[in-house]
Protein backbone atom coordinates (compact mmCIF):
# COMPACT_ATOMS: atom_id res chain seq x y z
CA UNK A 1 111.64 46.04 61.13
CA UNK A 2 115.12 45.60 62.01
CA UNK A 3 115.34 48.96 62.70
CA UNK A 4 112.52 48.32 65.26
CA UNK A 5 114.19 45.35 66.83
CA UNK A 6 117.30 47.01 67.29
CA UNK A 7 116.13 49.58 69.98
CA UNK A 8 117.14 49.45 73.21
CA UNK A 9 115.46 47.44 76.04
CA UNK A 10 114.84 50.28 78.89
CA UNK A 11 113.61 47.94 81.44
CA UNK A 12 114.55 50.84 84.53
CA UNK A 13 112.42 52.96 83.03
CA UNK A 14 109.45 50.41 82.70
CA UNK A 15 109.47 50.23 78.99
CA UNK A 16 109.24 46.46 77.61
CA UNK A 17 109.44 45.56 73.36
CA UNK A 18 106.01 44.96 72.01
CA UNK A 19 105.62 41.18 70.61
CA UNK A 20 107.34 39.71 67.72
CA UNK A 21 103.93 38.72 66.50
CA UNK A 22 102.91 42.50 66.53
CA UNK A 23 105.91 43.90 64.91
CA UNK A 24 105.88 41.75 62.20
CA UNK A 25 102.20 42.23 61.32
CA UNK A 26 102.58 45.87 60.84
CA UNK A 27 106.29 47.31 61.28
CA UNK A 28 105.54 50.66 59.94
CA UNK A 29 103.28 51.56 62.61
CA UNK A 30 104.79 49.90 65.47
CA UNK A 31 108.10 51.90 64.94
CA UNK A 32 105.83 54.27 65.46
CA UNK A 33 104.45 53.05 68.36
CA UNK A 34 108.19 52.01 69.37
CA UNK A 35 109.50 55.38 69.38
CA UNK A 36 106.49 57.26 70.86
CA UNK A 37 106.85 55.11 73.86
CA UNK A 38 110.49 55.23 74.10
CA UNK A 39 110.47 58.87 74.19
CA UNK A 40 107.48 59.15 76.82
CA UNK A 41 109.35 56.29 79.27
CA UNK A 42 112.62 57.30 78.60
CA UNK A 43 111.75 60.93 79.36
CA UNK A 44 110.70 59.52 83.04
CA UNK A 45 113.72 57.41 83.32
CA UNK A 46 115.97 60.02 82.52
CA UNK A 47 114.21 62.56 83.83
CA UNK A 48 114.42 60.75 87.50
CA UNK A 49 118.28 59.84 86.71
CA UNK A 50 118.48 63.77 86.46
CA UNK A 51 116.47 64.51 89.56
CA UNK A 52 118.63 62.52 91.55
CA UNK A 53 121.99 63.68 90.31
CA UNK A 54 120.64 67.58 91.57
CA UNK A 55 118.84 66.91 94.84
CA UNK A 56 121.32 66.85 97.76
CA UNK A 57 123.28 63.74 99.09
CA UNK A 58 120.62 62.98 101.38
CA UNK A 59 117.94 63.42 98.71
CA UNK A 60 113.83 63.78 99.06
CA UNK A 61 114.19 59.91 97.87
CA UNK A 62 115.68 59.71 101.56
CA UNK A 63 112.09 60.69 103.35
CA UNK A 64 109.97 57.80 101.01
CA UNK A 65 110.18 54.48 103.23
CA UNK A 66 110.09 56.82 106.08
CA UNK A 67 107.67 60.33 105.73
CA UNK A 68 108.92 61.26 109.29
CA UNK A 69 112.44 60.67 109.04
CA UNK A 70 114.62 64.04 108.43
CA UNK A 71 117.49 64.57 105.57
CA UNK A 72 119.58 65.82 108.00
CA UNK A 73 121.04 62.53 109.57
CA UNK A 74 122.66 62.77 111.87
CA UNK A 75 122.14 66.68 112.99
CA UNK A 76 125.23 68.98 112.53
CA UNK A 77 124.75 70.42 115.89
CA UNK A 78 123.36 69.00 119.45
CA UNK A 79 119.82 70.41 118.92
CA UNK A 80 118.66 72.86 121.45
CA UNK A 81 114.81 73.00 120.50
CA UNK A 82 112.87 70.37 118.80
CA UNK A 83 110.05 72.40 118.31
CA UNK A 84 109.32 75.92 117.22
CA UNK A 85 105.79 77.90 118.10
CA UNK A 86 106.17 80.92 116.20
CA UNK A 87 103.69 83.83 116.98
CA UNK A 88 103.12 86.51 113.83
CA UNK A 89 101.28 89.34 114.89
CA UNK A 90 100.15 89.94 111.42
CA UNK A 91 100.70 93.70 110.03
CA UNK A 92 103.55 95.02 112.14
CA UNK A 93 103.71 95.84 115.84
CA UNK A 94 104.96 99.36 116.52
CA UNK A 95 108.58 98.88 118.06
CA UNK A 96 108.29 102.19 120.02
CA UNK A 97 105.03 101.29 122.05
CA UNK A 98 106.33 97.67 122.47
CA UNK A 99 110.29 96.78 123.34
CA UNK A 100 112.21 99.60 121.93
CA UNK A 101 111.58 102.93 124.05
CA UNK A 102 112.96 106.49 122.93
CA UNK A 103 112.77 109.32 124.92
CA UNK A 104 114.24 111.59 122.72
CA UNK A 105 111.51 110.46 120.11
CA UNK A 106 109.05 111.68 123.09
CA UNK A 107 110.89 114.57 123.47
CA UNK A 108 110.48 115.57 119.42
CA UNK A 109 106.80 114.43 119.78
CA UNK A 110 104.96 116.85 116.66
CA UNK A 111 108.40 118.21 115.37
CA UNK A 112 109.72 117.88 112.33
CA UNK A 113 111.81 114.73 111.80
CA UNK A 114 115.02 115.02 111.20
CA UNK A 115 115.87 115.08 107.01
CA UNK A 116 119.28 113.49 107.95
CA UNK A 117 117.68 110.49 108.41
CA UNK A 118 115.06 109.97 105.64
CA UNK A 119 116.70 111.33 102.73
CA UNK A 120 116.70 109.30 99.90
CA UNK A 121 115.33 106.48 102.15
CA UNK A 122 112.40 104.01 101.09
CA UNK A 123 108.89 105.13 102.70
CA UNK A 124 105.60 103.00 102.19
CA UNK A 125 102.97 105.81 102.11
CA UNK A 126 104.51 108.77 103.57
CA UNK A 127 106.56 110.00 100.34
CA UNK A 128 106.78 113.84 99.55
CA UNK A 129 104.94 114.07 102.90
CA UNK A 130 106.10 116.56 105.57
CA UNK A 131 107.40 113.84 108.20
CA UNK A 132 106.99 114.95 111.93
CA UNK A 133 108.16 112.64 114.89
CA UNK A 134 105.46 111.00 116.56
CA UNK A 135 106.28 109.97 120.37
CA UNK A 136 105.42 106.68 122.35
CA UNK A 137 101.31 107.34 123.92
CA UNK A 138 102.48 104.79 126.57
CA UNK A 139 104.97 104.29 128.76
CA UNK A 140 107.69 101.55 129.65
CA UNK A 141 108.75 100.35 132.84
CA UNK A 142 112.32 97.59 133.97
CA UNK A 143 110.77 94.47 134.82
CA UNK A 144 112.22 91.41 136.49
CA UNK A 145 116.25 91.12 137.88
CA UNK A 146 117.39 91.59 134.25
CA UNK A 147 115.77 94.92 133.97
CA UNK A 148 114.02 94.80 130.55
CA UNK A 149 112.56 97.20 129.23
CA UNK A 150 108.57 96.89 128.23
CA UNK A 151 105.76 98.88 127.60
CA UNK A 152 102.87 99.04 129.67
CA UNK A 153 100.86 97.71 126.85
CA UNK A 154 102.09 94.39 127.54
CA UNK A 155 102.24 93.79 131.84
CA UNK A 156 101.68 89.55 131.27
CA UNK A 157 104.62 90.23 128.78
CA UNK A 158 106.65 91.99 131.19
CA UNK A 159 105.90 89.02 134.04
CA UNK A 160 108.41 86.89 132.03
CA UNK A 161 111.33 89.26 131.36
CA UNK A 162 113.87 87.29 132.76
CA UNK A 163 113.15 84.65 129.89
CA UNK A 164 113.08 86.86 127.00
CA UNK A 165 115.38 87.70 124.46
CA UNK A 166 114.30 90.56 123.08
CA UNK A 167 116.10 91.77 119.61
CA UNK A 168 115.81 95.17 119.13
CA UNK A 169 117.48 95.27 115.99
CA UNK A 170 115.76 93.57 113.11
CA UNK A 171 115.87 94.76 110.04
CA UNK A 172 114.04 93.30 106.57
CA UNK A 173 113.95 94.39 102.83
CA UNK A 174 110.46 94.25 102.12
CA UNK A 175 108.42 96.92 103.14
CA UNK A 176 104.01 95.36 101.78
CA UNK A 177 102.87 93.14 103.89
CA UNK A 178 102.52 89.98 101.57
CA UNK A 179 106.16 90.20 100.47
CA UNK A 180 107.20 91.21 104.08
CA UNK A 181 105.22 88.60 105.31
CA UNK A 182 106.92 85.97 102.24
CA UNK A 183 110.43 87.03 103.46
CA UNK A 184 109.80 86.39 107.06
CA UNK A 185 108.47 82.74 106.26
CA UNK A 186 110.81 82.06 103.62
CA UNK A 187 113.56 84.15 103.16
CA UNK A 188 112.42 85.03 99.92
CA UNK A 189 110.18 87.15 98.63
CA UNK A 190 109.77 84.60 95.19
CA UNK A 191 106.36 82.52 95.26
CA UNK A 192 106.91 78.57 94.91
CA UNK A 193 109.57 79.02 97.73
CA UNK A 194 109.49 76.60 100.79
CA UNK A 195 108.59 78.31 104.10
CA UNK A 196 110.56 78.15 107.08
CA UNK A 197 107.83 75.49 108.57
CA UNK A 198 108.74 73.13 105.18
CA UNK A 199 112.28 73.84 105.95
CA UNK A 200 112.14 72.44 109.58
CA UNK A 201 109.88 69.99 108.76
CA UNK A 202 112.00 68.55 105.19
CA UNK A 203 115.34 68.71 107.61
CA UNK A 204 114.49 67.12 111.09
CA UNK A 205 111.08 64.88 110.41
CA UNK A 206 108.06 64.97 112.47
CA UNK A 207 107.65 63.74 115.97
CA UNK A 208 103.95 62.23 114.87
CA UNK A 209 102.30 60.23 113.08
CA UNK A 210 99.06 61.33 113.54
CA UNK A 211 98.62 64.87 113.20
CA UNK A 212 100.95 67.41 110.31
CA UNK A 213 104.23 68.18 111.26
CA UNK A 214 103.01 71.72 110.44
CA UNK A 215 100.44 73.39 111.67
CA UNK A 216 99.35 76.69 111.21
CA UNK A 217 95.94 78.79 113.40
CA UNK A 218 94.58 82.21 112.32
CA UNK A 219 92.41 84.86 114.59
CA UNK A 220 92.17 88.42 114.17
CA UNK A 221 91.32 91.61 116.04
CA UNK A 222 88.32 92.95 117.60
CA UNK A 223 89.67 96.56 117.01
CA UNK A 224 91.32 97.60 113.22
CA UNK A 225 94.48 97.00 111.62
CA UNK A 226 93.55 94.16 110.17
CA UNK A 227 95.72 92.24 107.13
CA UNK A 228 94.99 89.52 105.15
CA UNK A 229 97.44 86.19 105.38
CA UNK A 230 98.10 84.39 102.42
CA UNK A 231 98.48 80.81 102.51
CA UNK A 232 101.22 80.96 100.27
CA UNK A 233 102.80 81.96 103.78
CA UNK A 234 103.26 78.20 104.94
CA UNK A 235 103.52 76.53 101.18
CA UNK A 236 105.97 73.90 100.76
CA UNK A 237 107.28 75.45 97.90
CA UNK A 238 109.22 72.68 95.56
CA UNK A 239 109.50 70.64 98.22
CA UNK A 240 107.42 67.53 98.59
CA UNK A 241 103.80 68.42 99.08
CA UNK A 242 103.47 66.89 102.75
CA UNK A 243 106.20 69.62 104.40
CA UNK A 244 103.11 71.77 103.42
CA UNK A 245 101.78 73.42 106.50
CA UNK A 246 98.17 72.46 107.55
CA UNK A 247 95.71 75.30 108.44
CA UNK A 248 93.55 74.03 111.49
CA UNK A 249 89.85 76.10 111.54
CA UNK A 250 89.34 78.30 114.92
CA UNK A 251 85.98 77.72 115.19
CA UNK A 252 84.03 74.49 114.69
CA UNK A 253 85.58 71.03 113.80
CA UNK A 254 89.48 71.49 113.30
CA UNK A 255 89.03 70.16 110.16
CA UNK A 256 86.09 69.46 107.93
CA UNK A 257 84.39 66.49 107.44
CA UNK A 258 86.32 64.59 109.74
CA UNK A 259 84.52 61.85 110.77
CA UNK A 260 82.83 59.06 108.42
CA UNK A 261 79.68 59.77 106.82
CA UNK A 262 76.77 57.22 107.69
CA UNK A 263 77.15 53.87 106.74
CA UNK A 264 80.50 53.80 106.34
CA UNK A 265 82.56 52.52 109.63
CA UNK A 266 86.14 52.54 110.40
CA UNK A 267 87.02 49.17 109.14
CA UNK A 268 85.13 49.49 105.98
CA UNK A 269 87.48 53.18 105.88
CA UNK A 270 90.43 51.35 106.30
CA UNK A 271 89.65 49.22 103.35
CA UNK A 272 89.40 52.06 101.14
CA UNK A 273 92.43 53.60 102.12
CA UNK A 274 94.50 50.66 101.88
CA UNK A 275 93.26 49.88 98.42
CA UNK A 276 94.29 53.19 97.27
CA UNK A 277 97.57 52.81 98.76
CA UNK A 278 98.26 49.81 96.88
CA UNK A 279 97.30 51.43 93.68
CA UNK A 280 99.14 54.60 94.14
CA UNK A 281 102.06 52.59 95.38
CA UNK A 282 102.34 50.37 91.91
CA UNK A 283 101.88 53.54 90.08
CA UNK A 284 105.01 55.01 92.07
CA UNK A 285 106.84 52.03 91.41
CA UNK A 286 106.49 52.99 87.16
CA UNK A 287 107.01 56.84 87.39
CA UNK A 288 109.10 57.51 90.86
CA UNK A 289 106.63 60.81 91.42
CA UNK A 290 107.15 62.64 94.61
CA UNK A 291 103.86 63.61 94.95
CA UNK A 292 102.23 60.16 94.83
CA UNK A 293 104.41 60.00 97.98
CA UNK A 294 102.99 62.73 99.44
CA UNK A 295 99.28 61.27 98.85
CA UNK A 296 99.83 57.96 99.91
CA UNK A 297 100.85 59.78 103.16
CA UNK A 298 98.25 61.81 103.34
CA UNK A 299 95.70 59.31 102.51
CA UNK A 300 97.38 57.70 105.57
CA UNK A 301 97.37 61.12 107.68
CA UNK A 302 94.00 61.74 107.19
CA UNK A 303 92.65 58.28 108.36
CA UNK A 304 94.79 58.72 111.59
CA UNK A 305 93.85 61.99 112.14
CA UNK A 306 89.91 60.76 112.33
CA UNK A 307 90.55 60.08 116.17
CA UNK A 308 93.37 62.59 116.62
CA UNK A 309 92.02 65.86 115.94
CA UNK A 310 88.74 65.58 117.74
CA UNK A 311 90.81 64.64 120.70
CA UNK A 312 93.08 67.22 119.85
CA UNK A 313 90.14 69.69 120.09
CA UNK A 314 88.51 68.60 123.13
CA UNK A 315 89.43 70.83 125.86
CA UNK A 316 87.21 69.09 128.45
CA UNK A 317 90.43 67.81 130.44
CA UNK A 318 92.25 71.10 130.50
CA UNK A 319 91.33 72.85 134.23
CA UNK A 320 89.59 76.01 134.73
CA UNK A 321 92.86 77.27 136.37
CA UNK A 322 94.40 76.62 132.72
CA UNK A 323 91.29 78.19 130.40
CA UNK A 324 91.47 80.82 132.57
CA UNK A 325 95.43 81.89 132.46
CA UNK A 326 95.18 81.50 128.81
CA UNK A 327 92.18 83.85 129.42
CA UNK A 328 90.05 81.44 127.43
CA UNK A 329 86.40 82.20 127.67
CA UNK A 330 85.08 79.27 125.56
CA UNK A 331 87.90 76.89 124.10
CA UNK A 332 87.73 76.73 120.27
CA UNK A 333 85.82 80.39 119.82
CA UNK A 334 88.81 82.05 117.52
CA UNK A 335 90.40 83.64 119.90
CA UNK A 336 94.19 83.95 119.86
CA UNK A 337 94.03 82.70 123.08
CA UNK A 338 92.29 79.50 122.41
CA UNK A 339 94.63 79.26 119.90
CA UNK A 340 97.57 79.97 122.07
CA UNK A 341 96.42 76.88 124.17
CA UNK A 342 95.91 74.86 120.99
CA UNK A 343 99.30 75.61 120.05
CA UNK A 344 100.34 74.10 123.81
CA UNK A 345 98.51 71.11 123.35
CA UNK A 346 100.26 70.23 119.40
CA UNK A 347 103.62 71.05 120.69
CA UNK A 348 102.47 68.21 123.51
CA UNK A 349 101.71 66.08 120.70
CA UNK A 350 104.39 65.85 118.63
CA UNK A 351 104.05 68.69 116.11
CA UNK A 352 107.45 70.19 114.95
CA UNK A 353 106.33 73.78 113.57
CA UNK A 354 103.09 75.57 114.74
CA UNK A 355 102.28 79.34 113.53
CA UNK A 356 99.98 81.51 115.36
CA UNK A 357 98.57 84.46 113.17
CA UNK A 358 96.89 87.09 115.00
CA UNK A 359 95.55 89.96 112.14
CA UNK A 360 95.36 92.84 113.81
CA UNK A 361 98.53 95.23 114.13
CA UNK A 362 98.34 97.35 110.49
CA UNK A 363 97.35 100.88 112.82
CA UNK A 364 97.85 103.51 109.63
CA UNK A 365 95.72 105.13 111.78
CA UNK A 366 93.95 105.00 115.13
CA UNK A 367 96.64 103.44 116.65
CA UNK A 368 95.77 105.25 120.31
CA UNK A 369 92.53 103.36 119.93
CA UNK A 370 93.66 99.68 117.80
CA UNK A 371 96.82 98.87 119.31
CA UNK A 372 95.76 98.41 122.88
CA UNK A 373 92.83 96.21 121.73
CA UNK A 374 95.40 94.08 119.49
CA UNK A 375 98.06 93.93 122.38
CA UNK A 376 94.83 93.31 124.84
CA UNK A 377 94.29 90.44 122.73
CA UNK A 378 97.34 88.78 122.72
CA UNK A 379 99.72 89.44 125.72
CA UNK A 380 97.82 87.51 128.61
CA UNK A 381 98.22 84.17 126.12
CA UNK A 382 101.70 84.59 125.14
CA UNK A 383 102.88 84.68 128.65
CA UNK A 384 100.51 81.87 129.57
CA UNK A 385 101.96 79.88 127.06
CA UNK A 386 105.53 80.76 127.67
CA UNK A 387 104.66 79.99 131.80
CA UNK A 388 102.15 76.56 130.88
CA UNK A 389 105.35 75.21 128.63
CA UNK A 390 107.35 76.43 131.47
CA UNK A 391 105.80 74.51 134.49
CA UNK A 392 105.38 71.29 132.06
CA UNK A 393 109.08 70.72 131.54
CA UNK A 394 108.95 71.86 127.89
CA UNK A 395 110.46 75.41 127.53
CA UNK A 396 113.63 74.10 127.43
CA UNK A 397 113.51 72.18 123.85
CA UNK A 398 110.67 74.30 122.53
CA UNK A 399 111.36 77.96 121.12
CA UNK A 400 108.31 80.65 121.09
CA UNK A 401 108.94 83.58 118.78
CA UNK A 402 106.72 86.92 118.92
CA UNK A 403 107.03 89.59 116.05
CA UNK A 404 105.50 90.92 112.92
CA UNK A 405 106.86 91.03 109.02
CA UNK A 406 108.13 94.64 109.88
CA UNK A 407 107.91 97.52 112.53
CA UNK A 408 106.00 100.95 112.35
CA UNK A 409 107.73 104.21 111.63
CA UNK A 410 108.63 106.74 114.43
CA UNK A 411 107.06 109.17 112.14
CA UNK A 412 103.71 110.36 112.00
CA UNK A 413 101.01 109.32 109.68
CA UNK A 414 97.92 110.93 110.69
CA UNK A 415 96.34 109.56 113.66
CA UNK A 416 98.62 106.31 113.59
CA UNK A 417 102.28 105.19 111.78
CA UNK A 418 103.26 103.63 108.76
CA UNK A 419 105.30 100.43 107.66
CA UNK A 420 109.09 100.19 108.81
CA UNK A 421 111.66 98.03 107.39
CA UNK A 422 115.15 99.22 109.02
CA UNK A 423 114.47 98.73 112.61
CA UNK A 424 111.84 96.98 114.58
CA UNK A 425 111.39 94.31 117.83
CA UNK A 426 110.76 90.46 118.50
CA UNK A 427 111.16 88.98 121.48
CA UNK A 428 111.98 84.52 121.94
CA UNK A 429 112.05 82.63 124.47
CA UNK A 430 112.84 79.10 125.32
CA UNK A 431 114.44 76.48 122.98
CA UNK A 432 118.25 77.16 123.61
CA UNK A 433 117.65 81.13 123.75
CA UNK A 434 119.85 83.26 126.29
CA UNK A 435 117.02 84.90 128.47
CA UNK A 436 117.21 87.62 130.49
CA UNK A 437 118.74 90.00 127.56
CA UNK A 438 118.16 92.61 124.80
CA UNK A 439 120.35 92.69 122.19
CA UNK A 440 121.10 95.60 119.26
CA UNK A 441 120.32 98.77 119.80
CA UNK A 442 118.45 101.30 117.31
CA UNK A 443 119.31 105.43 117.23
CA UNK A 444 117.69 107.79 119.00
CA UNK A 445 114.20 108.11 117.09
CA UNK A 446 114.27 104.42 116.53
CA UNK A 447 114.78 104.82 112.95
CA UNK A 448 117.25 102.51 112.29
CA UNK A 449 120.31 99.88 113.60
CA UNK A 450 122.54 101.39 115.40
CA UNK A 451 124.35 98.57 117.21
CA UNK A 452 123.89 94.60 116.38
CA UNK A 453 121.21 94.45 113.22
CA UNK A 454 119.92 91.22 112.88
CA UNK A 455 118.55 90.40 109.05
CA UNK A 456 115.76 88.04 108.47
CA UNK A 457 118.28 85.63 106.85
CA UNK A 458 120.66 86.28 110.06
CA UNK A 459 117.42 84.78 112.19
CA UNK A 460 116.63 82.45 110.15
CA UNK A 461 120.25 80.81 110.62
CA UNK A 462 120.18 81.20 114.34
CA UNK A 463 116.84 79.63 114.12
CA UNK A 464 118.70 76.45 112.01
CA UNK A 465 121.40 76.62 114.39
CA UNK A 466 119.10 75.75 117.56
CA UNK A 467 117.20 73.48 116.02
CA UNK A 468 121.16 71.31 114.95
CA UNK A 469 121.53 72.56 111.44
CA UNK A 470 124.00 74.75 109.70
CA UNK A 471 121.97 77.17 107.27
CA UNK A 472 125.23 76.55 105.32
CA UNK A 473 125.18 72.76 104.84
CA UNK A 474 120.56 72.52 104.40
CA UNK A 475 120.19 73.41 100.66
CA UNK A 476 118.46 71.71 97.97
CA UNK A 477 118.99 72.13 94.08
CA UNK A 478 115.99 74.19 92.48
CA UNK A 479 116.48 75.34 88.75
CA UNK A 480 119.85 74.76 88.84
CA UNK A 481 121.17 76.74 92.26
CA UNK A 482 121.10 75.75 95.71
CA UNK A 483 118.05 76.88 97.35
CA UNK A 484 118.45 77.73 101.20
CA UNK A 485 116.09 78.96 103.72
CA UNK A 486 119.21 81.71 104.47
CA UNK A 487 119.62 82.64 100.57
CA UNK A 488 122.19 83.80 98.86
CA UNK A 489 123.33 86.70 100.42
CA UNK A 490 125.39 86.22 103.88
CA UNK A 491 123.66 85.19 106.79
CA UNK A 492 125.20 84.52 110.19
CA UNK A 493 123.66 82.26 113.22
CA UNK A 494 124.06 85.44 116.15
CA UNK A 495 125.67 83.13 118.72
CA UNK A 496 125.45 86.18 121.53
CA UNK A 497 121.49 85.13 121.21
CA UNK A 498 122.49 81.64 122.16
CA UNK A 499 122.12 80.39 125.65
């Protein structure tokens, strides 16, 4: 008994004695009891003592009385874009009927390639293959008073030349699509790591309160090439469930079952959701979980967003001069162009990251035939988008990024090319980005960097850097290490990319 009576009173953690009365009657078994539940409550205690101590000064505690309030307070640069619409042509465009022409490529069109640049490289599905060069089947044309070079797949692309910035030498490390695609998002190729969305979303807060900070739309081709997408692809990782990114359906209601079912109103909603807040909130009070933060807030998301995404998805006020630059046949079909002007109307709203997925770019064969339906697809919307932004006052703080996980090979893989990791194109605009430019340079066959590579990680800082945060100083304590959206290896913000 006195042992029982003796143990310490761990009131933080929520633990409280049992009754005199109840030791006494049977101190055998309520040491037993005593212990048990000062090892279960202590274990929280401690264990949120610990979490503390490892999460960065400005900790995920930070974001609790505030979901939409950023870590990083105040930003460590002036921010040059506040929000990001980032447009992954799933599967990997092919640099050399895109941004990146080669004439000498052209002019080795069916020859053998030359050995002195393959040996002992990595190749997806072309090893112990005879490699032959395979030449651009279109042609490019200088567009606009900065003279950039584009293919004639692309002529809305080449409208707004002089405010691209079109990198010519990215380079990646993983050469499937799912990793590739991993890496891209989140700089890693690990599952359970945050994606560049979560990142954003974790370090600046949202803009609104009544749609996700992160929003993500998928459409695919008419033609072939198409790759699946993962939704591990906008996961918040280990960071706080609500960074999450939020997949909006194409077709149909935005999201499902939006709206009450019969009989119950929005008042009699509101009730419900408030009760649960107030029980999830004295449960958070006892064990300090981060994820009953995250579902009180989205408890409180998804009431708000009972009026805001059908008004989101009503298109009725846009003009038939706008549907019809976007190219829009019927808003909300699946298109990537409906899309493109969903994506316009979010950023309008308040969203901080939006993702555009367009499946349809994987041409191991065909490619004559696919990649002109895929580019068909998608280049009247991206300019319209870049131009719409443009003409509403909101290119200047919002940055648009076009590019796959990886380029295509300037070999030869039967009727179409295969995955490329050590050179490829993306073009931004926008958002703090010096238009008008191309930057790096790749050898003769388009192989690889010759001039300027940019890594993933290298893009991802510059990224940071627009947005007012140093990739150096946004890290947050995972297993021990500090996690970064850059990794571990060196990364550098390109500042010549930087209006």
């Amino acid at each position: 008994m006195g042992r029982a009576s003796s143990l310490p009173s761990l009131t933080m953690a929520g633990w409280k004695p049992a009754p005199r009365e109840t030791v006494m009657s049977d101190p055998v078994n309520n040491l037993r009891i005593q212990r048990r539940s000062f090892l279960q409550n202590s274990a929280i205690g401690l264990g949120g003592i610990a979490l503390t101590q490892l999460l960065p000064e400005r900790s995920l505690a930070s974001t609790v009385d505030d979901p939409n309030r950023g870590i990083i307070q105040p930003l460590h640069y002036p921010a040059r874009a506040k929000r990001i619409i980032h447009l992954c042509m799933a599967g990997g465009p092919s640099q050399v009927e895109s941004f990146d022409p080669k004439p000498v490529l052209d002019e080795h069109d069916g020859q053998p390639f030359p050995e002195s640049l393959t040996r002992g490289q990595q190749l997806a599905q072309l090893q112990n293959t005879v490699l032959k060069a395979r030449g651009s089947f279109t042609s490019f044309q200088k567009h606009g008073h900065s003279g950039q070079e584009i293919s004639d797949l692309f002529p809305f692309t080449a409208r707004m030349a002089d405010d691209l910035c079109i990198v010519r030498s990215m380079e990646t490390e993983q050469i499937n699509h799912d990793p590739a695609q991993a890496f891209m998002n989140s700089g890693s190729i690990l599952k359970g790591r945050p994606s560049m969305g979560s990142w954003l979303l974790y370090g600046l807060g949202a803009e609104t309160e009544n749609l996700p900070g992160f929003v993500v739309l998928v459409s695919q081709t008419k033609g072939g090439g198409i790759q699946p997408v993962a939704a591990r692809q906008w996961s918040a990782g280990f960071l706080p469930g609500r960074f999450q990114g939020v997949e909006l359906q194409t077709q149909g209601d935005a999201v499902h079952y939006i709206g009450n079912p019969d009989g119950v109103c929005q008042s009699t909603q509101r009730l419900v959701v408030d009760e649960i807040k107030r029980l999830n909130g004295m449960l958070d009070e006892r064990v300090h979980d981060p994820e009953l933060t995250t579902r009180i807030a989205q408890y409180e998301l998804a009431f708000r967003m009972q009026t805001s995404v059908p008004e989101l998805s009503d298109f009725s006020a846009e003009s038939s001069e706008t549907l019809e630059m976007y190219g829009v046949d019927k808003p909300g079909d699946g298109s990537f162009a409906s899309n493109c002007l969903m994506a316009r109307r979010l950023a309008e709203r308040g969203v901080r990251f939006i993702q555009l997925y367009h499946r349809g770019w994987d041409h191991h064969g065909s490619i004559e035939q696919n990649m002109p339906i895929a580019a068909l697809e998608t280049d009247q919307a991206c300019w319209a988008l870049v131009k719409d932004l443009k003409q509403r006052g909101m290119l200047d703080d919002t940055l648009v990024i076009w590019g796959g996980e990886f380029g295509r090979t300037p070999m030869g893989q039967g009727s179409g090319r295969d995955h490329h990791i050590l050179a490829f194109s993306i073009w931004m605009a926008g958002g703090g980005i010096r238009p008008g430019i191309s930057y790096g340079q790749t050898d003769d066959f388009s192989y690889r960097v010759a001039e300027d590579a940019v890594t993933m990680h290298d893009l991802h800082a510059t990224i940071l850097k627009l947005c007012g945060i140093d990739h150096e100083r946004f890290s947050v304590k995972f297993q021990g290490l500090d996690a970064k959206l850059t990794g571990v290896e060196k990364a550098t913000a390109i500042d010549a990319l930087i209006a």
